[in-house]
N, C-alpha and C. Protein backbone atom coordinates (compact mmCIF):
# COMPACT_ATOMS: atom_id res chain seq x y z
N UNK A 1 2.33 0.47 -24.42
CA UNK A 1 3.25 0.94 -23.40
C UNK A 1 4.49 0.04 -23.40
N UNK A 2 5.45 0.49 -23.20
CA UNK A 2 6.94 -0.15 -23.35
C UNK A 2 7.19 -0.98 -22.16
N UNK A 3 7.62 -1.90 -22.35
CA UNK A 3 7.78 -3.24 -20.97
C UNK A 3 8.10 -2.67 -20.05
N UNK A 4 9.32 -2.04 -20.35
CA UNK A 4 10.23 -1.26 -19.18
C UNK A 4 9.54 -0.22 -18.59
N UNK A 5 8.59 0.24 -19.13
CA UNK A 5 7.33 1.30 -17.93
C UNK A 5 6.80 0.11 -17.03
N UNK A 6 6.09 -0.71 -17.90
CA UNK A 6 4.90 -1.42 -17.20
C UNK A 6 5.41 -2.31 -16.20
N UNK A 7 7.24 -2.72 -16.54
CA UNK A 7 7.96 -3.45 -15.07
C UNK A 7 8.08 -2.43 -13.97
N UNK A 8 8.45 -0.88 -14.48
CA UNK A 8 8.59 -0.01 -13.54
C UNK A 8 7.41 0.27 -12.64
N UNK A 9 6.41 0.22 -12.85
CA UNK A 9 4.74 0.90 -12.52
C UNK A 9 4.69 -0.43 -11.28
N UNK A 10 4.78 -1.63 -11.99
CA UNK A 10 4.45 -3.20 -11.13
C UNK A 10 6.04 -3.00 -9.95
N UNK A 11 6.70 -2.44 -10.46
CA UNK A 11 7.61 -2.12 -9.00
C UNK A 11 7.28 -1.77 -8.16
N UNK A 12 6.98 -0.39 -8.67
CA UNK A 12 6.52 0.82 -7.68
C UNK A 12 5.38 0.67 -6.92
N UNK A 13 4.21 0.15 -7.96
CA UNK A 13 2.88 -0.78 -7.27
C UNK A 13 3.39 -1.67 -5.78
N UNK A 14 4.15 -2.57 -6.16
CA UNK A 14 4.57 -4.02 -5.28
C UNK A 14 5.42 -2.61 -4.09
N UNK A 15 5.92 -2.16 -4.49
CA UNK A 15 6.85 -1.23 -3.16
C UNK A 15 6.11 -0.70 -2.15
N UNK A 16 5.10 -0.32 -2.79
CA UNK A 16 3.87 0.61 -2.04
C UNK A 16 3.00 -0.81 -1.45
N UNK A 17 2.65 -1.92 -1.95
CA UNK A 17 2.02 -2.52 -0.84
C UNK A 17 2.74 -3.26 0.14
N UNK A 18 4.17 -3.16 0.08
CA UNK A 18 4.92 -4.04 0.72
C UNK A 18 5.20 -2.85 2.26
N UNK A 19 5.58 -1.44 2.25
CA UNK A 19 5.34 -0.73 2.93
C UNK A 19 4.08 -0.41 3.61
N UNK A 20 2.61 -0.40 3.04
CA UNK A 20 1.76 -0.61 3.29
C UNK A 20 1.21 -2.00 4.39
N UNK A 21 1.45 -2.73 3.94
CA UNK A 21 1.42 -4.12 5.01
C UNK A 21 2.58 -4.50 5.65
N UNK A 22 3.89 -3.72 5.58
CA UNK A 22 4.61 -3.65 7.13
C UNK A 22 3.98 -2.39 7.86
N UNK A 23 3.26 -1.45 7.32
CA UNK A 23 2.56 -0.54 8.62
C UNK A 23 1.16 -1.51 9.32
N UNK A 24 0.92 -1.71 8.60
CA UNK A 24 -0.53 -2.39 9.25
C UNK A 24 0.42 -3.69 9.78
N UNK A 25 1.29 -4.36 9.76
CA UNK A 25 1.26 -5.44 10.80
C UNK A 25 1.64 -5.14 12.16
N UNK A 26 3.42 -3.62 11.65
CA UNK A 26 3.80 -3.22 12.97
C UNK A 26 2.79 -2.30 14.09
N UNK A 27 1.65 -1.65 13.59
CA UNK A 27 0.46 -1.47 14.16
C UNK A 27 -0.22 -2.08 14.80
N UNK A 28 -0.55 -3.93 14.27
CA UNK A 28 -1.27 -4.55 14.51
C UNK A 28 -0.10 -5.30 15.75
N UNK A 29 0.88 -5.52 16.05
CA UNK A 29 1.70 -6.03 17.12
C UNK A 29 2.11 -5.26 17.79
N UNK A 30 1.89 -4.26 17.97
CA UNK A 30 1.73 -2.67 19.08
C UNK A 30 3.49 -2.29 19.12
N UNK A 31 4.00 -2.60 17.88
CA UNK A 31 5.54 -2.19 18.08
C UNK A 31 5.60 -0.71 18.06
N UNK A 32 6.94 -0.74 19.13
CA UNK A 32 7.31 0.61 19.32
C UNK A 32 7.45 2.07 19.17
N UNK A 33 6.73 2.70 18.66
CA UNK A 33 6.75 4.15 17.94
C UNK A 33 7.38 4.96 17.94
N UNK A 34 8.33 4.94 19.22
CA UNK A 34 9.42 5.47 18.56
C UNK A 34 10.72 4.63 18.55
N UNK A 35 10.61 3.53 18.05
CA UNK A 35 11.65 3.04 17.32
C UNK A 35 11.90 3.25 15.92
N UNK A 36 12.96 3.89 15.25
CA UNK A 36 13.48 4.13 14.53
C UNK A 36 12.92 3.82 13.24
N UNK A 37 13.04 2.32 13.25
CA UNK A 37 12.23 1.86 11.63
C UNK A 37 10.91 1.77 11.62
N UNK A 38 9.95 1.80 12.80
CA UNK A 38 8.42 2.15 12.91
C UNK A 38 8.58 3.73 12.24
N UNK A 39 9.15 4.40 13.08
CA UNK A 39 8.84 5.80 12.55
C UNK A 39 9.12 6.14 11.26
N UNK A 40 10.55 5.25 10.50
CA UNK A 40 10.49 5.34 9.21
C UNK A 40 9.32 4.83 7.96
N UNK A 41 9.03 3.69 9.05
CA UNK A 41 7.58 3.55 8.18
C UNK A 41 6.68 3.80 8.19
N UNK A 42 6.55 3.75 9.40
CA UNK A 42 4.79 5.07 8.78
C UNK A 42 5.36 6.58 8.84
N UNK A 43 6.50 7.45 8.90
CA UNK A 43 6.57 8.48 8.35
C UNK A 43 6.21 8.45 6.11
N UNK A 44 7.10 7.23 5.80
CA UNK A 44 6.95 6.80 4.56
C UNK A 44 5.37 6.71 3.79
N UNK A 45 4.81 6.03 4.43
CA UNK A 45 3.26 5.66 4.71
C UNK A 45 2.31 6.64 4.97
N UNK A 46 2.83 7.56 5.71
CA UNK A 46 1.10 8.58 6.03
C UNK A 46 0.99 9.01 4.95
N UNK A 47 1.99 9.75 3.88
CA UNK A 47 0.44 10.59 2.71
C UNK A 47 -0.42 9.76 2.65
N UNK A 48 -0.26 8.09 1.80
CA UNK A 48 -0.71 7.32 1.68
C UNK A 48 -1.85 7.15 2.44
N UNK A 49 -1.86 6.60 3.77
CA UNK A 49 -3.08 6.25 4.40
C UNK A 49 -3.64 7.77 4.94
N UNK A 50 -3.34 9.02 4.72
CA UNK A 50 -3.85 10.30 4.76
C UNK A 50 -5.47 10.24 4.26
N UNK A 51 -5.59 10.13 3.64
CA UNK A 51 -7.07 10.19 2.42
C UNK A 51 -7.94 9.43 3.34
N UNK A 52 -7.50 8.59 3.73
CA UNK A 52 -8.83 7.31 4.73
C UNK A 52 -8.70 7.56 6.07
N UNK A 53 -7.41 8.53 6.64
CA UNK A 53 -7.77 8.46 8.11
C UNK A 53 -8.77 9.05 8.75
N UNK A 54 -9.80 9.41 8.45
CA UNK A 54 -11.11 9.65 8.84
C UNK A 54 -11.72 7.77 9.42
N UNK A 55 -11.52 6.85 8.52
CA UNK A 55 -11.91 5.69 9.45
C UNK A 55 -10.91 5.73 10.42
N UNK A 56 -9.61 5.86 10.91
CA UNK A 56 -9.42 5.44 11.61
C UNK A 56 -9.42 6.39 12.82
N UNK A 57 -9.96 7.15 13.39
CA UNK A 57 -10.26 8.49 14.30
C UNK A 57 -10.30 7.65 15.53
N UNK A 58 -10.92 6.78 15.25
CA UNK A 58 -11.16 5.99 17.10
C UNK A 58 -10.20 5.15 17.83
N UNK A 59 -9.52 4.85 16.58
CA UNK A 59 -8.17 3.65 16.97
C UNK A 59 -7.40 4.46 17.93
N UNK A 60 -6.72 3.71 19.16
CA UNK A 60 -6.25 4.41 19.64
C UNK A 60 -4.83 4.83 19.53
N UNK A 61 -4.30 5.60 20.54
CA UNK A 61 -2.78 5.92 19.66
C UNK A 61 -1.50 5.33 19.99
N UNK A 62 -1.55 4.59 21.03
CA UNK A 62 -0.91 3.43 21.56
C UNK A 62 -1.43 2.05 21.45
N UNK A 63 -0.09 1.27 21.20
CA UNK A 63 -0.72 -0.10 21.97
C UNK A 63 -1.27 -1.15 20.52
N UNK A 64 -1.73 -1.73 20.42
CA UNK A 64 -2.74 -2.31 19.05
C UNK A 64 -3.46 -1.93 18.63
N UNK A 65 -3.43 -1.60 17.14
CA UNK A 65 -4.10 -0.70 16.73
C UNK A 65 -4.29 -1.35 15.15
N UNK A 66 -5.86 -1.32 14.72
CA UNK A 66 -6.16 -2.17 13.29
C UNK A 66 -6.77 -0.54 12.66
N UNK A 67 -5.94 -0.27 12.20
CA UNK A 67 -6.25 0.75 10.63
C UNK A 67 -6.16 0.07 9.43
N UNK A 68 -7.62 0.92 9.10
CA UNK A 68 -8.35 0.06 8.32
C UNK A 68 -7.63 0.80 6.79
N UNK A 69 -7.37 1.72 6.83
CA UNK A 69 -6.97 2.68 6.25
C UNK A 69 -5.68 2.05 4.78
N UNK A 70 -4.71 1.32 5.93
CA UNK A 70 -3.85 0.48 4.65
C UNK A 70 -3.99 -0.45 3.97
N UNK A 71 -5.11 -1.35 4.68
CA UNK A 71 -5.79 -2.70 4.14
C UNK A 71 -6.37 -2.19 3.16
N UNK A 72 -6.97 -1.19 2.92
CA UNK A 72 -8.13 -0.62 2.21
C UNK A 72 -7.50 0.06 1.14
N UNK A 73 -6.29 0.40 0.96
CA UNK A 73 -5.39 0.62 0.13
C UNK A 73 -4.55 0.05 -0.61
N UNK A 74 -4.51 -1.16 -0.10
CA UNK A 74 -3.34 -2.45 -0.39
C UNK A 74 -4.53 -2.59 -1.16
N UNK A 75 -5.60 -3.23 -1.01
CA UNK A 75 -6.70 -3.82 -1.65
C UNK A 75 -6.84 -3.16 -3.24
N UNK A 76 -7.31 -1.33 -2.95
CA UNK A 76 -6.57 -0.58 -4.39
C UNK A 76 -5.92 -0.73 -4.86
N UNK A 77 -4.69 -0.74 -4.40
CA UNK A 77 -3.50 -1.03 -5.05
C UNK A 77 -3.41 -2.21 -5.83
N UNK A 78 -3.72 -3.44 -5.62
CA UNK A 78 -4.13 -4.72 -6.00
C UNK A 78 -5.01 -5.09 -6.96
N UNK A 79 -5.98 -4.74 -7.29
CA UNK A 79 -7.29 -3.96 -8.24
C UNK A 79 -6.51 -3.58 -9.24
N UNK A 80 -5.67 -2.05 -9.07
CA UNK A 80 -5.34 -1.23 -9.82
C UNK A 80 -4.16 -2.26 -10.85
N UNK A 81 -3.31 -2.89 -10.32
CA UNK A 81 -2.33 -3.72 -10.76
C UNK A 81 -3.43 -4.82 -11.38
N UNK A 82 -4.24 -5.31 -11.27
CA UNK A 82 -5.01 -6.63 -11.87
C UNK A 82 -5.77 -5.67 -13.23
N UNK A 83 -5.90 -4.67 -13.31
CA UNK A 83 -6.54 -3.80 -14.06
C UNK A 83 -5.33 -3.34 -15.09
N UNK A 84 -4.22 -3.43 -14.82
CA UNK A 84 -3.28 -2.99 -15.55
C UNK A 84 -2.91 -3.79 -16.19
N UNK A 85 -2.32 -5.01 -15.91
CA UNK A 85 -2.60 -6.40 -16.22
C UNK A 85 -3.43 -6.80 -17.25
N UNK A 86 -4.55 -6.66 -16.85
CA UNK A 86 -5.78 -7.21 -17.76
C UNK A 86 -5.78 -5.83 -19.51
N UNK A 87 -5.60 -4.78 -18.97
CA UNK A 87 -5.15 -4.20 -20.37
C UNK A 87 -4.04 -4.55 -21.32
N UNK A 88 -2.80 -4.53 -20.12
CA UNK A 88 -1.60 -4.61 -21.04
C UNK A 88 -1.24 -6.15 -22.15
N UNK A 89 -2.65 -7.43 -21.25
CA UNK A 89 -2.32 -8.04 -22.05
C UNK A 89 -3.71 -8.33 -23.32
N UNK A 90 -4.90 -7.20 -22.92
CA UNK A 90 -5.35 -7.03 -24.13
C UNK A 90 -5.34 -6.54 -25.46
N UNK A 91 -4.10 -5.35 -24.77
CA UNK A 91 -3.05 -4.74 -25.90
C UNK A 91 -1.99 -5.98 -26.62
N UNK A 92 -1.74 -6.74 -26.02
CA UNK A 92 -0.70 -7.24 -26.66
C UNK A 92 -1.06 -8.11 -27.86
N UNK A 93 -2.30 -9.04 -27.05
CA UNK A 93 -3.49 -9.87 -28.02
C UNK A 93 -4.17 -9.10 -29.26
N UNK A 94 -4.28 -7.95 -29.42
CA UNK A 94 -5.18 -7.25 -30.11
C UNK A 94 -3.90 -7.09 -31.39
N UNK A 95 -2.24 -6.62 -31.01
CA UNK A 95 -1.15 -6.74 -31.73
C UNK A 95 -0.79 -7.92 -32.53
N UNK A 96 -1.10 -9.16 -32.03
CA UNK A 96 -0.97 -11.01 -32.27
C UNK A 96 -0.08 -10.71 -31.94
C-alpha cells in the first residue's frame, strides 16, 4: 500500500477518535445540548456511536451522561490502527 494511503487512513483513523472522545467528555461534563458545537458534535458522531446505542438506552438524556458506546469505539478504532500498523510494517520487512 502506498504511504500516502496509509498516512491518509491514520488521519482519518486519529479524526474519528479525536471527535469520538470530545463526545464522550462533553457528555461526561453535562455540557449544553443545545449549544452549537455540542450539537455539531454529536450530530458528527451519531452514525458512529449508532451501532452500540442499545448499551446506552438507560443513560439519561440530560445532565451527565457516560456512553459507553464511544469508549467502545475509540478502543476499535485503536486496535484497528495497531493492526494496520503491525501489517504495514510486516509488509515492508518481508520487501528488506
Amino acid at each position: 500500500m502506498q504511504p500516502r494511503v496509509q498516512r491518509t487512513l491514520i488521519w482519518i483513523i486519529s479524526a474519528l477518535i479525536a471527535l469520538l472522545a470530545a463526545r464522550g467528555v462533553l457528555l461526561l461534563m453535562a455540557a449544553d445540548p443545545l449549544h452549537p458545537f455540542v450539537r455539531a458534535i454529536t450530530w458528527l458522531t451519531q452514525p458512529l456511536v449508532w451501532p452500540l446505542a442499545w448499551l446506552d438506552r438507560s443513560q439519561p438524556q440530560t445532565g451527565v451522561r457516560f456512553e459507553r458506546a464511544p469508549w467502545l469505539i475509540i478502543l476499535d478504532l485503536l486496535l484497528l490502527s495497531a493492526c494496520l500498523n503491525y501489517i504495514w510494517r510486516r509488509k515492508e520487512r518481508a520487501r528488506g
